[in-house]
C-alpha atoms as a PDB file:
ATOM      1  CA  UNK A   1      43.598 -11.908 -56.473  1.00  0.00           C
ATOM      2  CA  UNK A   2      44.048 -15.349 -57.099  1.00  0.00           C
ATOM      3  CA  UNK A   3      42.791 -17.959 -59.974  1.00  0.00           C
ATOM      4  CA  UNK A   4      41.011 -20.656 -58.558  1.00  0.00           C
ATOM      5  CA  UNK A   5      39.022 -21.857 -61.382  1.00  0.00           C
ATOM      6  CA  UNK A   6      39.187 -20.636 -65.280  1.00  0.00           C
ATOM      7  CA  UNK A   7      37.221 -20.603 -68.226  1.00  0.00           C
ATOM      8  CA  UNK A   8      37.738 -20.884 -71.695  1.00  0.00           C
ATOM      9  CA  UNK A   9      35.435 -19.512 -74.717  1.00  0.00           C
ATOM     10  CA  UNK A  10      36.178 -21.262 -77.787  1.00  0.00           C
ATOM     11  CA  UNK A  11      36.977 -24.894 -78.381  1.00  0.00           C
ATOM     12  CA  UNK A  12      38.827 -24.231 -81.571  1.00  0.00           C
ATOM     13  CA  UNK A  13      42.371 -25.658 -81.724  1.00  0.00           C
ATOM     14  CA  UNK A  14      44.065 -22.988 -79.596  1.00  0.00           C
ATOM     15  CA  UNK A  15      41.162 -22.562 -77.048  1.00  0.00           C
ATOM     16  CA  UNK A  16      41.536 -26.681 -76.694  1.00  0.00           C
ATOM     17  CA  UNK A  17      45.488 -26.397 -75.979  1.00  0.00           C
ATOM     18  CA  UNK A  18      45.049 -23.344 -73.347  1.00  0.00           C
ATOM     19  CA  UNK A  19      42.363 -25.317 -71.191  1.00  0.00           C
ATOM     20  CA  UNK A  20      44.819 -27.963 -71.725  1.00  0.00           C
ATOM     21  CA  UNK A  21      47.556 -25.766 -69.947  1.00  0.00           C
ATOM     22  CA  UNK A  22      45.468 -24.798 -67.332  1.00  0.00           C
ATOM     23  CA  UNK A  23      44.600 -28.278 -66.363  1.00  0.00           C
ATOM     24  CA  UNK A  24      47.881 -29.487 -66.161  1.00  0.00           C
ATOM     25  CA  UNK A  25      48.605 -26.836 -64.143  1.00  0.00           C
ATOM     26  CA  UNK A  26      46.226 -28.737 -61.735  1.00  0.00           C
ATOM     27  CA  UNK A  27      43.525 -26.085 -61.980  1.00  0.00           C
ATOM     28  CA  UNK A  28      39.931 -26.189 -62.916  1.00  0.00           C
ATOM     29  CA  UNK A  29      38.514 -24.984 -66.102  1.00  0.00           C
ATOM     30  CA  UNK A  30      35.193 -24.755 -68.348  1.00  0.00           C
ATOM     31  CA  UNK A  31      35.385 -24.778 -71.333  1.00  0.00           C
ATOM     32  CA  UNK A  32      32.781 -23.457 -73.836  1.00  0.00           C
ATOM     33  CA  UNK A  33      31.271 -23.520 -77.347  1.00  0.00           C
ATOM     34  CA  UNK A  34      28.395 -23.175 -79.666  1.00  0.00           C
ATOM     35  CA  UNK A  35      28.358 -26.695 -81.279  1.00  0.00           C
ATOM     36  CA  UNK A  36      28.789 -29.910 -78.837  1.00  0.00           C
ATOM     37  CA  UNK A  37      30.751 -31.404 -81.824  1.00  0.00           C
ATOM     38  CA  UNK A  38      33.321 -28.505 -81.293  1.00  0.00           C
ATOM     39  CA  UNK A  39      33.469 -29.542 -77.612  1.00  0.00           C
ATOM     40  CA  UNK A  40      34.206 -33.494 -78.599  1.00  0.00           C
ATOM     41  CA  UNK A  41      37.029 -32.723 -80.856  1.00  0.00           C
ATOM     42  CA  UNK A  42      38.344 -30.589 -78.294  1.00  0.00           C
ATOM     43  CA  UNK A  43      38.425 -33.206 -75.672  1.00  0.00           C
ATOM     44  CA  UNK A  44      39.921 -35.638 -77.815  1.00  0.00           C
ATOM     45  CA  UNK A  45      42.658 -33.158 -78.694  1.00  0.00           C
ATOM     46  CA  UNK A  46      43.433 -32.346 -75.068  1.00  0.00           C
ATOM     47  CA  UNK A  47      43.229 -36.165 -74.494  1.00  0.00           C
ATOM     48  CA  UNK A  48      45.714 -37.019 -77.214  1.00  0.00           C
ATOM     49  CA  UNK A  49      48.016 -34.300 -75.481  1.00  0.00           C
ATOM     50  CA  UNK A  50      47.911 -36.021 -72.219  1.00  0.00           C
ATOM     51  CA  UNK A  51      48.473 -39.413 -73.676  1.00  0.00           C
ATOM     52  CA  UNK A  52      51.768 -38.417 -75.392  1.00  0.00           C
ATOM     53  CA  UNK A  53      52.700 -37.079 -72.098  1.00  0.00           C
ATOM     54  CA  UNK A  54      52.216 -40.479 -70.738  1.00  0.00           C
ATOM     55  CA  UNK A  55      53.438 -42.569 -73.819  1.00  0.00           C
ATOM     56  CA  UNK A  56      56.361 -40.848 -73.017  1.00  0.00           C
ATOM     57  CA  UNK A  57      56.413 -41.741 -69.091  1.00  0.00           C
ATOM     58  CA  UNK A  58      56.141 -38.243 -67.891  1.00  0.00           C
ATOM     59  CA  UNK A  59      52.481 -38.902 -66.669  1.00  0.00           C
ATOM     60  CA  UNK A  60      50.695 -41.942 -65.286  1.00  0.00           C
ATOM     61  CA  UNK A  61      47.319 -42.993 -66.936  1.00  0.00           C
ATOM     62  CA  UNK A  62      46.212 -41.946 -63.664  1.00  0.00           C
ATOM     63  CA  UNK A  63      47.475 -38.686 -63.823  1.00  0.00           C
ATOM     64  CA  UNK A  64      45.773 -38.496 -67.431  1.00  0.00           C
ATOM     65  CA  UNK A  65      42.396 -39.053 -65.828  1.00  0.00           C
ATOM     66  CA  UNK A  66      43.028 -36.767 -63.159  1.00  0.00           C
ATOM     67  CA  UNK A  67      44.128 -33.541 -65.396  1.00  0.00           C
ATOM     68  CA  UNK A  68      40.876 -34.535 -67.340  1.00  0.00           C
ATOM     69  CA  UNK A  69      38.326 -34.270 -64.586  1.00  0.00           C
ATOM     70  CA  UNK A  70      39.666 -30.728 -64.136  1.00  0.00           C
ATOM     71  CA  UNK A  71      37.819 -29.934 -67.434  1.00  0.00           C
ATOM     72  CA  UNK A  72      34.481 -29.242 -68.096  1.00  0.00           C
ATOM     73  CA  UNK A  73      32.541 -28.653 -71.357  1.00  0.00           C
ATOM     74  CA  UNK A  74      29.599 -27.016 -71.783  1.00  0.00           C
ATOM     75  CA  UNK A  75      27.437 -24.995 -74.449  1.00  0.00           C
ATOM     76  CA  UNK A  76      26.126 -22.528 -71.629  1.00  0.00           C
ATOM     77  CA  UNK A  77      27.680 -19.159 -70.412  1.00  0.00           C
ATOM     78  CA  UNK A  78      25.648 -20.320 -66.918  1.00  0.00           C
ATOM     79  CA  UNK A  79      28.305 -22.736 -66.404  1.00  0.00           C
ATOM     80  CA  UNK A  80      31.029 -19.306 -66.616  1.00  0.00           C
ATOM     81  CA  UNK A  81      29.419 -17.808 -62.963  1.00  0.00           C
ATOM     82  CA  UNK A  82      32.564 -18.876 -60.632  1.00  0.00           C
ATOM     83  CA  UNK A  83      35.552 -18.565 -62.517  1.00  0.00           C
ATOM     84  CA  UNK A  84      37.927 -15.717 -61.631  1.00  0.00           C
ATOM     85  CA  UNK A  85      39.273 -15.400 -65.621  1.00  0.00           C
ATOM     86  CA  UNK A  86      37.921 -16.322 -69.105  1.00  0.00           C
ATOM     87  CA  UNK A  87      40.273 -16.490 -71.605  1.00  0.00           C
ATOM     88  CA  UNK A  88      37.714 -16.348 -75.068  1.00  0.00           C
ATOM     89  CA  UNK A  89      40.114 -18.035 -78.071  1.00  0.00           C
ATOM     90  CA  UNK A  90      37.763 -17.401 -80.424  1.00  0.00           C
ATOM     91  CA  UNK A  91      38.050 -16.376 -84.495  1.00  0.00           C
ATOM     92  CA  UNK A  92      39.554 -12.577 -84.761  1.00  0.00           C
ATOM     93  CA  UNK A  93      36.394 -10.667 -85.497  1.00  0.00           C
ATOM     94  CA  UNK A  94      36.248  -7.828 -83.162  1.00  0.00           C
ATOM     95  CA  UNK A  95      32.334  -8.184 -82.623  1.00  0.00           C
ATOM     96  CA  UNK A  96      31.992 -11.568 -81.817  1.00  0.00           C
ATOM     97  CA  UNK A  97      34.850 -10.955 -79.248  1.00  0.00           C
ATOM     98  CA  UNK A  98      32.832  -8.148 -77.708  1.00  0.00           C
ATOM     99  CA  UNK A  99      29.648 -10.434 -77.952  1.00  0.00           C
ATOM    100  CA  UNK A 100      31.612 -12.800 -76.265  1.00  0.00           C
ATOM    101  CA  UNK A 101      32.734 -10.721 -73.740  1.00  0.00           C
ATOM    102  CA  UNK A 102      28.951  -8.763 -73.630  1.00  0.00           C
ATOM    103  CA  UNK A 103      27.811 -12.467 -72.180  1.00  0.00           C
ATOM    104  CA  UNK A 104      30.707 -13.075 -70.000  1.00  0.00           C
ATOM    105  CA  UNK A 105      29.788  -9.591 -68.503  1.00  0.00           C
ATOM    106  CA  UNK A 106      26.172 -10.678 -67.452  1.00  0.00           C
ATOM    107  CA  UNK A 107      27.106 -14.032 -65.865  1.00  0.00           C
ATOM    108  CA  UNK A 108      30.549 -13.822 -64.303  1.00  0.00           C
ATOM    109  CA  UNK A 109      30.860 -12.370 -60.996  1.00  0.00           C
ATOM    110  CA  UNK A 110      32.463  -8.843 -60.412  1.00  0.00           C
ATOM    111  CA  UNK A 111      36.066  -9.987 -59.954  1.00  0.00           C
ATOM    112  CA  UNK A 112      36.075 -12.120 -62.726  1.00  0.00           C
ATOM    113  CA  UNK A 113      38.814 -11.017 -65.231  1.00  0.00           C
ATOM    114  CA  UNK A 114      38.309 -11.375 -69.133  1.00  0.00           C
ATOM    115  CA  UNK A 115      41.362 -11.676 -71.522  1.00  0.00           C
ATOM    116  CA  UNK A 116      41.831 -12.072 -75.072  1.00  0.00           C
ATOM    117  CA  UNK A 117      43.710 -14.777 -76.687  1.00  0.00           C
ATOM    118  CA  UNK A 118      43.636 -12.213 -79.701  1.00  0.00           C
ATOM    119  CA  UNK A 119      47.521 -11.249 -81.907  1.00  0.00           C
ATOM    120  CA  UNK A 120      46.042  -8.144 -82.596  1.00  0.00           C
ATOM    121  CA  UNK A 121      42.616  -6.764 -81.793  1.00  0.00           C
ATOM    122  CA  UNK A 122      42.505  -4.016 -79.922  1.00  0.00           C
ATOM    123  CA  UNK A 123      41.430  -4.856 -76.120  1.00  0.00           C
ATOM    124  CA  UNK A 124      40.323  -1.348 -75.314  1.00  0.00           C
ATOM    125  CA  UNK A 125      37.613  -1.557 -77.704  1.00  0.00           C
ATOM    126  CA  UNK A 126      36.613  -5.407 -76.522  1.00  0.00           C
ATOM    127  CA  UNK A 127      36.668  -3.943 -72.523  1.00  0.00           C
ATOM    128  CA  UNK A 128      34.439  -1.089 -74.008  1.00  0.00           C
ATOM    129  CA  UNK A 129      31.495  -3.510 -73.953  1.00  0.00           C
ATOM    130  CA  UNK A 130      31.581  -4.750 -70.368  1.00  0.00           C
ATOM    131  CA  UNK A 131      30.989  -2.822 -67.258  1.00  0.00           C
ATOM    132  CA  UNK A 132      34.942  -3.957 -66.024  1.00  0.00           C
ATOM    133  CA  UNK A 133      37.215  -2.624 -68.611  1.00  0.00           C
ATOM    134  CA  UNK A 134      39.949  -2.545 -65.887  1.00  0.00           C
ATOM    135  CA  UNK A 135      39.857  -6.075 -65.282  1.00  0.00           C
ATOM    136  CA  UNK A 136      39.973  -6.641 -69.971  1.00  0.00           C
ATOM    137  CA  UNK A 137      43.478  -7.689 -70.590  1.00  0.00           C
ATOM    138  CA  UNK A 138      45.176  -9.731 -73.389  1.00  0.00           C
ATOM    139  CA  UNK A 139      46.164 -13.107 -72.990  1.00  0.00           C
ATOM    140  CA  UNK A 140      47.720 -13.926 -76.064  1.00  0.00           C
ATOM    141  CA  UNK A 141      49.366 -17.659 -76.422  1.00  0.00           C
ATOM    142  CA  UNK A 142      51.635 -18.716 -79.025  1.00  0.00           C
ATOM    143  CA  UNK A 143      50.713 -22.124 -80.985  1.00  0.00           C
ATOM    144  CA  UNK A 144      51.144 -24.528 -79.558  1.00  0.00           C
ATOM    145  CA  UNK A 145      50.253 -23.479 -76.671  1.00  0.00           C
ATOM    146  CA  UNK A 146      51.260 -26.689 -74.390  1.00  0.00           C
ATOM    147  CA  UNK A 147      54.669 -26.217 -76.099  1.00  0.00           C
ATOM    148  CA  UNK A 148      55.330 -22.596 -76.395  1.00  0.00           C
ATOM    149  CA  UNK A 149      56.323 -20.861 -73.048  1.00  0.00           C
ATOM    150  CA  UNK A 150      56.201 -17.098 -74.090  1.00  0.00           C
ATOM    151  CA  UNK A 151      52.573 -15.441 -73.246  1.00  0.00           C
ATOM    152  CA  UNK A 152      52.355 -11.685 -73.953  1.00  0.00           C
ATOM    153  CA  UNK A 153      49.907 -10.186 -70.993  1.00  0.00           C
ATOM    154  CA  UNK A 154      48.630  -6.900 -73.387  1.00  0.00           C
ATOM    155  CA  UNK A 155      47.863  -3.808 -71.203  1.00  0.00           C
ATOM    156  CA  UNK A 156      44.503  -1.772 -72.715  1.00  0.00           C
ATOM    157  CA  UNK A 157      44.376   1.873 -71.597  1.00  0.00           C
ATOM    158  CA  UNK A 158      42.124   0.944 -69.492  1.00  0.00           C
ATOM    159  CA  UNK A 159      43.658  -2.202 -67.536  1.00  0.00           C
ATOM    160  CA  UNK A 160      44.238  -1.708 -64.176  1.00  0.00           C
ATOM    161  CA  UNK A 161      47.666  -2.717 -62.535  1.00  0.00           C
ATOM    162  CA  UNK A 162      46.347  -5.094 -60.012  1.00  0.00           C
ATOM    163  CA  UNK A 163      44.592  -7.030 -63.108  1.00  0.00           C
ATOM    164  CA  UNK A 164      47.703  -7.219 -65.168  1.00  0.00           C
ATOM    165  CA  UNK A 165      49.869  -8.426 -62.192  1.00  0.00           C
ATOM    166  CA  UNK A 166      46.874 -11.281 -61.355  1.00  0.00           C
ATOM    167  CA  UNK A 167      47.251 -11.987 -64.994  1.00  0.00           C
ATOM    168  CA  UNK A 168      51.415 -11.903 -65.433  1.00  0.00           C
ATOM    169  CA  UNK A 169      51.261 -14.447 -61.284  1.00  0.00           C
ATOM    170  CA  UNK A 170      48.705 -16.417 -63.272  1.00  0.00           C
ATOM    171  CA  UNK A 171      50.548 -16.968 -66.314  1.00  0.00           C
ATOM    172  CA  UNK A 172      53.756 -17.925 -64.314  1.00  0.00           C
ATOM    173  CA  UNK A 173      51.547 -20.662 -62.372  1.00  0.00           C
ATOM    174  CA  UNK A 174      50.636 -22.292 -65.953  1.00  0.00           C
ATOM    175  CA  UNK A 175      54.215 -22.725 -65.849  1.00  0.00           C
ATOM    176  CA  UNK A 176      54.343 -19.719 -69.228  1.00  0.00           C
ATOM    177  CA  UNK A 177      56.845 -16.747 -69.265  1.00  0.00           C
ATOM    178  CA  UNK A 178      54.647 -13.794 -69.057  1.00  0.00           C
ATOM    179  CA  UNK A 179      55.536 -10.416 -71.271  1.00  0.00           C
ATOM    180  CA  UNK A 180      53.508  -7.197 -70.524  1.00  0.00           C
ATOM    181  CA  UNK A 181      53.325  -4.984 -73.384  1.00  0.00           C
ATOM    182  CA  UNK A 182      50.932  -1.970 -73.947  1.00  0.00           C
ATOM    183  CA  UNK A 183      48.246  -2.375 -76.518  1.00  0.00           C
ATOM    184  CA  UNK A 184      49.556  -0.931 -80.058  1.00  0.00           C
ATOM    185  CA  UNK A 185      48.911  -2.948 -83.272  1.00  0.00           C
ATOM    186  CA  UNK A 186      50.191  -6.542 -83.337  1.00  0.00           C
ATOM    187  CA  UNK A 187      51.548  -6.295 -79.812  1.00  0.00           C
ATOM    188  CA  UNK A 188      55.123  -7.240 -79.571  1.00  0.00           C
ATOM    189  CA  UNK A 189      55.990 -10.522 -80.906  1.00  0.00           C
ATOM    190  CA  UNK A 190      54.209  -9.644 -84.427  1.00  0.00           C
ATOM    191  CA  UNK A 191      55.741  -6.765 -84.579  1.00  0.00           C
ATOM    192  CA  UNK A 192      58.895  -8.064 -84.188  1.00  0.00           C
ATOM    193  CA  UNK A 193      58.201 -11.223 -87.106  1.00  0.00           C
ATOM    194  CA  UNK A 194      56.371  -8.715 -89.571  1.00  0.00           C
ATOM    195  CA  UNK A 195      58.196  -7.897 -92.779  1.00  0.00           C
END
């Protein structure tokens, strides 16, 4: 399958910086939140990102404009019905991830893949809430994400292999270096940095 359009939940600082990624990767994304105030700062974040890309003359002002009209922000999960992946970056509490992912579930279409931006959660128990836990993967971006290359793709139980590849081919078009590891607490990289 391929990504044509994306969605983000969460407009937090890391859930700003991913929708950032995707749109310089020149594709379209929503982004989402429960506060329009959330949504602003976001904007002006991904903005100020673009703008240092272009103080730097690596982008044109054009170019600016163009990555930002690939982004969308909106308060409603209505707006979520045609992407083919949400990514939800929101705060580590394993039931608002699952009541994020309980809304995706009733609003996205039937290909649609969720993944988790989450260091640790466990993504079996977030799939456990939809009615696709084969196409519930993690996602997980390292901060900053417009710097940091390394994404680990996390592999539930239940993830199928043709969502994990879509997931590992998407990754490599954000221009990311994609790591699949199986779900076990803290995933790889923690692992690896924990005392």
């Amino acid at each position: 399958m391929y990504i044509f359009k994306a969605g983000v939940v969460g407009a937090g600082f890391m859930g700003a910086e991913i929708a950032q990624v995707v749109s310089f990767a020149g594709l379209p994304v929503v982004v989402k939140d429960i506060d329009q105030a959330l949504l602003d700062k976001a904007e002006a974040h991904i903005r100020e990102i673009f703008q240092g890309r272009v103080d730097k003359g690596k982008m044109s002002q054009a170019e600016l404009l163009d990555k930002m009209d690939l982004i969308e922000f909106t308060l409603d999960y209505a707006d979520f019905e045609d992407v083919d992946i949400v990514i939800e970056a929101v705060p580590e509490v394993m039931k608002l991830k699952q009541a994020v992912f309980g809304e995706l579930d009733k609003v996205c279409h039937d290909g649609a893949i969720f993944a988790s931006n989450t260091s640790a959660l466990s993504i079996e128990e977030m799939g456990a809430v939809t009615d696709r836990p084969g196409k519930v993967v993690g996602m997980h971006f390292f901060s900053p994400a417009h710097v940091m290359k390394l994404v680990e793709v996390v592999r539930s139980p239940s993830s199928s292999e043709d969502t994990v590849q879509t997931v590992v081919q998407f990754a490599q078009d954000l221009r990311k270096i994609p790591v699949v590891v199986k779900e076990c607490p803290g995933f790889l990289v923690n692992r690896l940095l924990a005392p």
